[in-house]
PDB file of N, CA and C in Angstrom:
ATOM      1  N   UNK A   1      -9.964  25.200   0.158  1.00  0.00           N
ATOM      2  CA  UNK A   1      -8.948  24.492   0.903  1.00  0.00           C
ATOM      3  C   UNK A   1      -7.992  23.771  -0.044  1.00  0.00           C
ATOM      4  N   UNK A   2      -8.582  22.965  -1.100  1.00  0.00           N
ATOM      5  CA  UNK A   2      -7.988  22.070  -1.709  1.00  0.00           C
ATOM      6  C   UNK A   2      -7.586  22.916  -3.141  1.00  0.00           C
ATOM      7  N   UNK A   3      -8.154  24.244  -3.216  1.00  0.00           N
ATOM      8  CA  UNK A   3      -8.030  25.128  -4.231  1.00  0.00           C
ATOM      9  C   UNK A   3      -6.445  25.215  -4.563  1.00  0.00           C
ATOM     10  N   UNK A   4      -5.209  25.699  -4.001  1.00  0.00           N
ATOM     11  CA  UNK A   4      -4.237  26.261  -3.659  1.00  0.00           C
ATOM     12  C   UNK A   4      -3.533  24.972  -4.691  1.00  0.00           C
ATOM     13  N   UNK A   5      -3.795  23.410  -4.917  1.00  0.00           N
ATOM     14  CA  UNK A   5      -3.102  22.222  -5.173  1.00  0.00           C
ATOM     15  C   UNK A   5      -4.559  21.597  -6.882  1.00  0.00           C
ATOM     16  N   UNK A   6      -5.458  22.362  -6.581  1.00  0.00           N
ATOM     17  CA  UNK A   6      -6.209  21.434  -7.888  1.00  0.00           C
ATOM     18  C   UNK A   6      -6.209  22.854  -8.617  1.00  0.00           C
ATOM     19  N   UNK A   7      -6.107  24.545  -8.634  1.00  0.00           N
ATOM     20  CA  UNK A   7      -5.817  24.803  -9.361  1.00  0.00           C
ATOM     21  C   UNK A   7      -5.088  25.057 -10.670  1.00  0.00           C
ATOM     22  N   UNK A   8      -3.978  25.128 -10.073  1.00  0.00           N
ATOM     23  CA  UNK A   8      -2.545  24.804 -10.801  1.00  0.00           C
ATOM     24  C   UNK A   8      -2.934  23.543 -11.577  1.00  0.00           C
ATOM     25  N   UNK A   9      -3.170  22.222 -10.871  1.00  0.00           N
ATOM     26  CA  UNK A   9      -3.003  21.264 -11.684  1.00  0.00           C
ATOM     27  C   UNK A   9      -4.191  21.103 -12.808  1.00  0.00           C
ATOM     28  N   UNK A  10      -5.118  21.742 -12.630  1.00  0.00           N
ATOM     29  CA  UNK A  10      -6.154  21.748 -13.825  1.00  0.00           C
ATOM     30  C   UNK A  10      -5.741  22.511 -14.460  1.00  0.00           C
ATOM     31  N   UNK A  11      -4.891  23.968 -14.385  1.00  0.00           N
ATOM     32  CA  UNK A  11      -4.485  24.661 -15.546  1.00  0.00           C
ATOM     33  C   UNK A  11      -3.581  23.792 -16.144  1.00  0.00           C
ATOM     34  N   UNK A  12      -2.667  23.005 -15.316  1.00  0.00           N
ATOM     35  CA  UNK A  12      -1.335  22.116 -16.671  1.00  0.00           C
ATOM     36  C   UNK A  12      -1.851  21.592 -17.309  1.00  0.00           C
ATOM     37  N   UNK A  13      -3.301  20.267 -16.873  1.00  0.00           N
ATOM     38  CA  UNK A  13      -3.858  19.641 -17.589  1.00  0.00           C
ATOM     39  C   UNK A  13      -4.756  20.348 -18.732  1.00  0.00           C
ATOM     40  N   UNK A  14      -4.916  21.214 -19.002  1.00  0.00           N
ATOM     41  CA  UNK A  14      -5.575  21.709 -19.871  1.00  0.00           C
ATOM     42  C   UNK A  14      -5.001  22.546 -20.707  1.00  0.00           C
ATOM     43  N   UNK A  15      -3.748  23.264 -20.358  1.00  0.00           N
ATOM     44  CA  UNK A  15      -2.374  23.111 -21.341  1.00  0.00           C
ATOM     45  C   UNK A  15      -1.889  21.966 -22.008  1.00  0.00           C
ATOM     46  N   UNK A  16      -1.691  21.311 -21.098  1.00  0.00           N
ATOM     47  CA  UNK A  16      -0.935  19.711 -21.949  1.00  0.00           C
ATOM     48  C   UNK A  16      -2.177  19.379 -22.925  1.00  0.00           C
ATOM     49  N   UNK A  17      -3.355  19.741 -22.562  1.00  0.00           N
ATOM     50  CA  UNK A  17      -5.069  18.908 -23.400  1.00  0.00           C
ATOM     51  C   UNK A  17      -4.944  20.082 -24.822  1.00  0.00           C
ATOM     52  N   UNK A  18      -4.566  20.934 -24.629  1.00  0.00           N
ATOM     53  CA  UNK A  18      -3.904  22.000 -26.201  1.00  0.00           C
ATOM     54  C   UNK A  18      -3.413  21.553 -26.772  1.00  0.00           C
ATOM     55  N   UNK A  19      -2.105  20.638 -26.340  1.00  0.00           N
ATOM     56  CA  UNK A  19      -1.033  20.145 -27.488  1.00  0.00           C
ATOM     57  C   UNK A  19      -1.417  18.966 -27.910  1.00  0.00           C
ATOM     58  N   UNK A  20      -2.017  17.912 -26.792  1.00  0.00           N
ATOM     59  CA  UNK A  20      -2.012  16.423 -26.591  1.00  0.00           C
ATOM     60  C   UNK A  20      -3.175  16.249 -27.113  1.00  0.00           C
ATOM     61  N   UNK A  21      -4.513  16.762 -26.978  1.00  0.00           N
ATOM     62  CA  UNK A  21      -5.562  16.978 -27.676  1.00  0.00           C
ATOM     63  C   UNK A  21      -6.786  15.676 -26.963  1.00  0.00           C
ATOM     64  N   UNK A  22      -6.154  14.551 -25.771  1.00  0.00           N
ATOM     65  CA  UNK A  22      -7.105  13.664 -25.541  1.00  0.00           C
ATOM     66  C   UNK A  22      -6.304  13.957 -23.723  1.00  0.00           C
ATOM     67  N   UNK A  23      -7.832  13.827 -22.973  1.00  0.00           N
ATOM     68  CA  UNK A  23      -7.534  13.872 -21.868  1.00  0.00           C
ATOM     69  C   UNK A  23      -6.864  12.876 -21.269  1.00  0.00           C
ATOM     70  N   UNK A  24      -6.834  11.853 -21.439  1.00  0.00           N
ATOM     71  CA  UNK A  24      -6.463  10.530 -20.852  1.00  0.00           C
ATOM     72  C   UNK A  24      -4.958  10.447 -21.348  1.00  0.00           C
ATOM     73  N   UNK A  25      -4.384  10.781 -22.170  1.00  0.00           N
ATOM     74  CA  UNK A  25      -3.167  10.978 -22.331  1.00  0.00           C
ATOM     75  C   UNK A  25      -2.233  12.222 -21.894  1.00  0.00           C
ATOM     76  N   UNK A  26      -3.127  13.192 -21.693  1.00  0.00           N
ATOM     77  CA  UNK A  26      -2.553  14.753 -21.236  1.00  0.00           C
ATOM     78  C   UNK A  26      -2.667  13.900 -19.844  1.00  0.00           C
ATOM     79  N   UNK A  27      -3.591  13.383 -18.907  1.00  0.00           N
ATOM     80  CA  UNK A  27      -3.388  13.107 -17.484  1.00  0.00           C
ATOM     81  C   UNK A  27      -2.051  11.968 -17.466  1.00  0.00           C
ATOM     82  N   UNK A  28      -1.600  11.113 -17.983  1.00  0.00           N
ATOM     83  CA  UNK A  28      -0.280  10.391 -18.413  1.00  0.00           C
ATOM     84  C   UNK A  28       0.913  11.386 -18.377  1.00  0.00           C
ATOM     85  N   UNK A  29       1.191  12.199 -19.328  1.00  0.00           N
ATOM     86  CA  UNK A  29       1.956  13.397 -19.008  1.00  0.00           C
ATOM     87  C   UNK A  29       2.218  14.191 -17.749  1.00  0.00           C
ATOM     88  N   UNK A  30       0.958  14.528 -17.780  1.00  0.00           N
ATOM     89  CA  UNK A  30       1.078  15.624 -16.551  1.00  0.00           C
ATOM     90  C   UNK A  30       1.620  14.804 -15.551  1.00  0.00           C
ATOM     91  N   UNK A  31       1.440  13.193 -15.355  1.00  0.00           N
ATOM     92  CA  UNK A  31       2.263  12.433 -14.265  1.00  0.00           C
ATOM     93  C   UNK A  31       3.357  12.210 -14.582  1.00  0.00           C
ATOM     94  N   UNK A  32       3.818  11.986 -15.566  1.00  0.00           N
ATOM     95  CA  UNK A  32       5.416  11.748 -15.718  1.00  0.00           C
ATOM     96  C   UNK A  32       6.098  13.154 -15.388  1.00  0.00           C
ATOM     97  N   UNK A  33       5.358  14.448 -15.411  1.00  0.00           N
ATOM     98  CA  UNK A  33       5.966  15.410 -15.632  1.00  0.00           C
ATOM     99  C   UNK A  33       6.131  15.969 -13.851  1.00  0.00           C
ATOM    100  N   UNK A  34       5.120  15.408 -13.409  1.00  0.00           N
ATOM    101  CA  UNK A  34       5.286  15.789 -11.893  1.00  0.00           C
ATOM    102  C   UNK A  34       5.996  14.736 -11.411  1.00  0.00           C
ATOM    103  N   UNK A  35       6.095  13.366 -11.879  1.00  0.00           N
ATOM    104  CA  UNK A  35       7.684  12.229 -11.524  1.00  0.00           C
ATOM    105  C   UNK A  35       8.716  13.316 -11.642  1.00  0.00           C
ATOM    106  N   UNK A  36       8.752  13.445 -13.030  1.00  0.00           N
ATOM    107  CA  UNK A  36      10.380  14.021 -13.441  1.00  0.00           C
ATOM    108  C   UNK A  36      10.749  15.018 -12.386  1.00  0.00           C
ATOM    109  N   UNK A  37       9.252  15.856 -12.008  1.00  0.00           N
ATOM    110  CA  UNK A  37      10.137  17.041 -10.832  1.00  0.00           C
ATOM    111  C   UNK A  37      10.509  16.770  -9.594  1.00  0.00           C
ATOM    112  N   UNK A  38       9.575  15.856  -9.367  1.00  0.00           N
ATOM    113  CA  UNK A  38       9.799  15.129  -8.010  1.00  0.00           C
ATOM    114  C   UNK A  38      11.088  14.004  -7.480  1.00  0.00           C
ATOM    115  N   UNK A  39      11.065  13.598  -8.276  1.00  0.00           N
ATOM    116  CA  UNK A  39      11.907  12.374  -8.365  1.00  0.00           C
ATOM    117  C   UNK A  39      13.583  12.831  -8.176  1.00  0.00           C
ATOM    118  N   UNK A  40      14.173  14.194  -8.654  1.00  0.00           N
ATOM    119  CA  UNK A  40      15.706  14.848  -7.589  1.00  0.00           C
ATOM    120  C   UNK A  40      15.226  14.907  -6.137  1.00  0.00           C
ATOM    121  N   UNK A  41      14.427  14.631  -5.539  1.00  0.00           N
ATOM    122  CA  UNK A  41      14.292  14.838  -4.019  1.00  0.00           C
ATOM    123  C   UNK A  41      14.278  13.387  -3.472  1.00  0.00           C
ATOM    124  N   UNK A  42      13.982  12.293  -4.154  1.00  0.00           N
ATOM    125  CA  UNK A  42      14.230  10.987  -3.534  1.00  0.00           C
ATOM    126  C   UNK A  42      15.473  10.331  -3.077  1.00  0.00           C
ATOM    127  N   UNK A  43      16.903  11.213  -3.790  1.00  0.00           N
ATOM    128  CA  UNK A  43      17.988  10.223  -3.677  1.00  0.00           C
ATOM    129  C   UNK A  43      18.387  11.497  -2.344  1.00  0.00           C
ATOM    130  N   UNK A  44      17.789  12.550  -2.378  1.00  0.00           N
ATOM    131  CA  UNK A  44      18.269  13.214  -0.553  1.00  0.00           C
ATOM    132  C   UNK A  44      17.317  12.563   0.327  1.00  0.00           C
ATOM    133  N   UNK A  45      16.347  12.073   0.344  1.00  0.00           N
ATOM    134  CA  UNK A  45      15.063  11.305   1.239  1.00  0.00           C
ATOM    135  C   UNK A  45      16.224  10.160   1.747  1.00  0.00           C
ATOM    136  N   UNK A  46      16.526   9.391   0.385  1.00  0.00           N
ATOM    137  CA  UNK A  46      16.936   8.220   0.989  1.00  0.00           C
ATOM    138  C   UNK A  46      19.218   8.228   1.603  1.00  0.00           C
ATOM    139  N   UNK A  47      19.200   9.547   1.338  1.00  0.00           N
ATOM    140  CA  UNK A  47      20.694   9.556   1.991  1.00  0.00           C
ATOM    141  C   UNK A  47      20.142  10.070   3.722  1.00  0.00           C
ATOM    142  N   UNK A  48      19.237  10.572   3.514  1.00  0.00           N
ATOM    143  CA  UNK A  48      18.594  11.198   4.974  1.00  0.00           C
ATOM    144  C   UNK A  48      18.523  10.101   5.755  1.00  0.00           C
ATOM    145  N   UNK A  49      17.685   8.900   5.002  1.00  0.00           N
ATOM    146  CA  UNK A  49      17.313   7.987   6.064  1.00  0.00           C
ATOM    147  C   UNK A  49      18.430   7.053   6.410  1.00  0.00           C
ATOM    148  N   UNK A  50      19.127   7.197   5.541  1.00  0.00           N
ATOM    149  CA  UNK A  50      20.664   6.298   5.652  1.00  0.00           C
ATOM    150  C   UNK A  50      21.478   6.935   6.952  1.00  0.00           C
ATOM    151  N   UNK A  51      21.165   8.539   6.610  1.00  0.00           N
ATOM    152  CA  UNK A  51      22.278   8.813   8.039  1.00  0.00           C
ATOM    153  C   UNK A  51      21.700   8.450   9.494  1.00  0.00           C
ATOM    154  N   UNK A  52      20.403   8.301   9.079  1.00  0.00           N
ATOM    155  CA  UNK A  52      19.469   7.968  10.533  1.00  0.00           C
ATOM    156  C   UNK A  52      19.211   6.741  10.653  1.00  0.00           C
ATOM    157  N   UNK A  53      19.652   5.742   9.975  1.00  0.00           N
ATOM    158  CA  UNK A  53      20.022   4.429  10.620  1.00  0.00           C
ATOM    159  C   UNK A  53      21.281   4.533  10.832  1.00  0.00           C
ATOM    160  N   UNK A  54      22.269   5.366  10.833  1.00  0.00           N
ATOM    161  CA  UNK A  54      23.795   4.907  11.463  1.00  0.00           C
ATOM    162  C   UNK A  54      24.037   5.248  12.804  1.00  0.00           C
ATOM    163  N   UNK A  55      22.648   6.017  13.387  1.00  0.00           N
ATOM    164  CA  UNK A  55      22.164   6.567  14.789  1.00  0.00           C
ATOM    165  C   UNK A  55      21.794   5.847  14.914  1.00  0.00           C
ATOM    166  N   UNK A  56      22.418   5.747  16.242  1.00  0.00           N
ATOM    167  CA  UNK A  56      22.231   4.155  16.967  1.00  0.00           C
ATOM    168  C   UNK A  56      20.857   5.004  18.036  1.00  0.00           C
ATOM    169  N   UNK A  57      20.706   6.220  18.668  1.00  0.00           N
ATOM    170  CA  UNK A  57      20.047   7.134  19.156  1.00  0.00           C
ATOM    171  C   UNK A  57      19.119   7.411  18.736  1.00  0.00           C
ATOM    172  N   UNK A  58      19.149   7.364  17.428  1.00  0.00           N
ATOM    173  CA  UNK A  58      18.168   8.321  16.856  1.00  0.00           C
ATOM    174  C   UNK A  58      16.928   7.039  16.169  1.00  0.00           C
ATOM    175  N   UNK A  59      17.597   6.111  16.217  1.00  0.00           N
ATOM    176  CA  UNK A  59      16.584   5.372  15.388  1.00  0.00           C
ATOM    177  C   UNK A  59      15.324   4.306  16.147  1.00  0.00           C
ATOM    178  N   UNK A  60      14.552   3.101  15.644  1.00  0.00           N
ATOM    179  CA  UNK A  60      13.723   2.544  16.287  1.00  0.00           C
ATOM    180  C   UNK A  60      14.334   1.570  17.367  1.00  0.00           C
ATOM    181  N   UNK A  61      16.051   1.408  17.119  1.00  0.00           N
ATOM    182  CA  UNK A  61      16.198   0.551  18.188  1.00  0.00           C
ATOM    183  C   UNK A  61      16.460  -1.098  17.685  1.00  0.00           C
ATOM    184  N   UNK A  62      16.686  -2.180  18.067  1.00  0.00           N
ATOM    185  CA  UNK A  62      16.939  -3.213  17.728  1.00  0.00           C
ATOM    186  C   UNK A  62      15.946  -3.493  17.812  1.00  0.00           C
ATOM    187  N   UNK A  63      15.010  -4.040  16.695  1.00  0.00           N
ATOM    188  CA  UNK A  63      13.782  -5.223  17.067  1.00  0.00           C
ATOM    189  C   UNK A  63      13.695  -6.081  17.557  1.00  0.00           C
ATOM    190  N   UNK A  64      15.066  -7.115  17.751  1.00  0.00           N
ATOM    191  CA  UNK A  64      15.280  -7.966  18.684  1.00  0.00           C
ATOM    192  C   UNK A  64      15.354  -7.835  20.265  1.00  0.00           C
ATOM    193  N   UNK A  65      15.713  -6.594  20.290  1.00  0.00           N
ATOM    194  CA  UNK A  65      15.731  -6.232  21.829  1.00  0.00           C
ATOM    195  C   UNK A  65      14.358  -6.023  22.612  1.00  0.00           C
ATOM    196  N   UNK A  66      13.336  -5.650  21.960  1.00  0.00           N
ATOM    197  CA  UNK A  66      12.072  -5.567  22.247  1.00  0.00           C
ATOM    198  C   UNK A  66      11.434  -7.245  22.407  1.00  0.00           C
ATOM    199  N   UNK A  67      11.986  -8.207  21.830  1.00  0.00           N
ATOM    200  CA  UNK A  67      11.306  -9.284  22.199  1.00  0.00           C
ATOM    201  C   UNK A  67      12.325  -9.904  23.022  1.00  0.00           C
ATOM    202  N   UNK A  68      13.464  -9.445  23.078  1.00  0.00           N
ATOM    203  CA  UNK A  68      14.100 -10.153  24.446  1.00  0.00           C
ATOM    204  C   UNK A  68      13.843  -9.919  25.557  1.00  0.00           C
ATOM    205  N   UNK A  69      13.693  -8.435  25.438  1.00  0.00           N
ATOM    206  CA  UNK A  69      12.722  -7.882  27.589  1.00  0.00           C
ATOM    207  C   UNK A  69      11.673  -8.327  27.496  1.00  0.00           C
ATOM    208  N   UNK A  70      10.640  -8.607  26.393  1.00  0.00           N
ATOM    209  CA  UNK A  70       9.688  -8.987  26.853  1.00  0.00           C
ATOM    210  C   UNK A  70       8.814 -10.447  26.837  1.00  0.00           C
ATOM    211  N   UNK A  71      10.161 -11.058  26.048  1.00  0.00           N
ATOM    212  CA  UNK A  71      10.050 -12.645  25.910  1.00  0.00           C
ATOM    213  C   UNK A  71       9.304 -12.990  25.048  1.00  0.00           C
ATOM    214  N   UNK A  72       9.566 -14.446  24.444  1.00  0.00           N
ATOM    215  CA  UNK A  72       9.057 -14.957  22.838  1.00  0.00           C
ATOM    216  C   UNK A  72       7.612 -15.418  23.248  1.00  0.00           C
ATOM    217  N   UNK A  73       6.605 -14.482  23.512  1.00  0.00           N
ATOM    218  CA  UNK A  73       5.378 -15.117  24.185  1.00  0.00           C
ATOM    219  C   UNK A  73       4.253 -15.796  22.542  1.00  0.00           C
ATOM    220  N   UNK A  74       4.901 -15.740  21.279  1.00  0.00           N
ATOM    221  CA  UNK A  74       4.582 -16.998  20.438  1.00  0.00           C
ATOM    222  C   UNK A  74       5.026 -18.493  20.627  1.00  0.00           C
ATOM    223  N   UNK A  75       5.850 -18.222  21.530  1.00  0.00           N
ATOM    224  CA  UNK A  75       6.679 -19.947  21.457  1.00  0.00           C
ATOM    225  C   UNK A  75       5.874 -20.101  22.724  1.00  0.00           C
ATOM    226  N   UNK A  76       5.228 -19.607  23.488  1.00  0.00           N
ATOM    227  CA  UNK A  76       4.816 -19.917  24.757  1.00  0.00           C
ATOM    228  C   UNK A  76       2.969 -20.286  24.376  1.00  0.00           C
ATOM    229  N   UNK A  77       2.639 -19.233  23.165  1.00  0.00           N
ATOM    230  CA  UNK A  77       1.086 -19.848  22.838  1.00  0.00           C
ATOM    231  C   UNK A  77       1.146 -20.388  21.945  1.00  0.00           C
ATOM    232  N   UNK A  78       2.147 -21.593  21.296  1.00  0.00           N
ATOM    233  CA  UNK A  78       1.950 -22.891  20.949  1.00  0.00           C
ATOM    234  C   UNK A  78       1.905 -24.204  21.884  1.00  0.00           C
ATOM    235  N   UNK A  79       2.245 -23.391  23.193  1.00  0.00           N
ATOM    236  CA  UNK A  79       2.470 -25.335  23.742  1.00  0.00           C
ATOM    237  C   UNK A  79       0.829 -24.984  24.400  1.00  0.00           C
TER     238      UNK A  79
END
């Protein structure tokens, strides 16, 4: 199941453990190296979520509006 995602990554790590020669530093690498690939997909994540807060439709809605229909019932279990 989990084969398909820990293969691959035990072969890099044990490439990078060829050049780098200590495991604990080849696993350091191999994370910066899966940052570096990953990390062009964050600035479309966060233009995505930008266009979906300018949807007034599409989004969670005013948080304030949820405690106005249903009233400030903290100010009511202090007295």
């Amino acid at each position: 199941m989990f084969s398909v995602i820990v293969v691959p990554l035990l072969r890099s790590l044990k490439w990078i453990n060829g050049y780098v020669g200590n495991y604990g530093w080849s696993i350091i690498v191999l994370t910066v190296l899966i940052n570096v690939v990953i990390f062009p997909l964050q600035p479309q994540e966060r233009r995505l979520d930008a266009e979906d807060a300018g949807d007034p439709a599409g989004g969670e809605g005013d948080p304030g509006s949820l405690r106005e229909a249903e009233g400030d019932r903290s100010r009511a279990s202090r007295r």
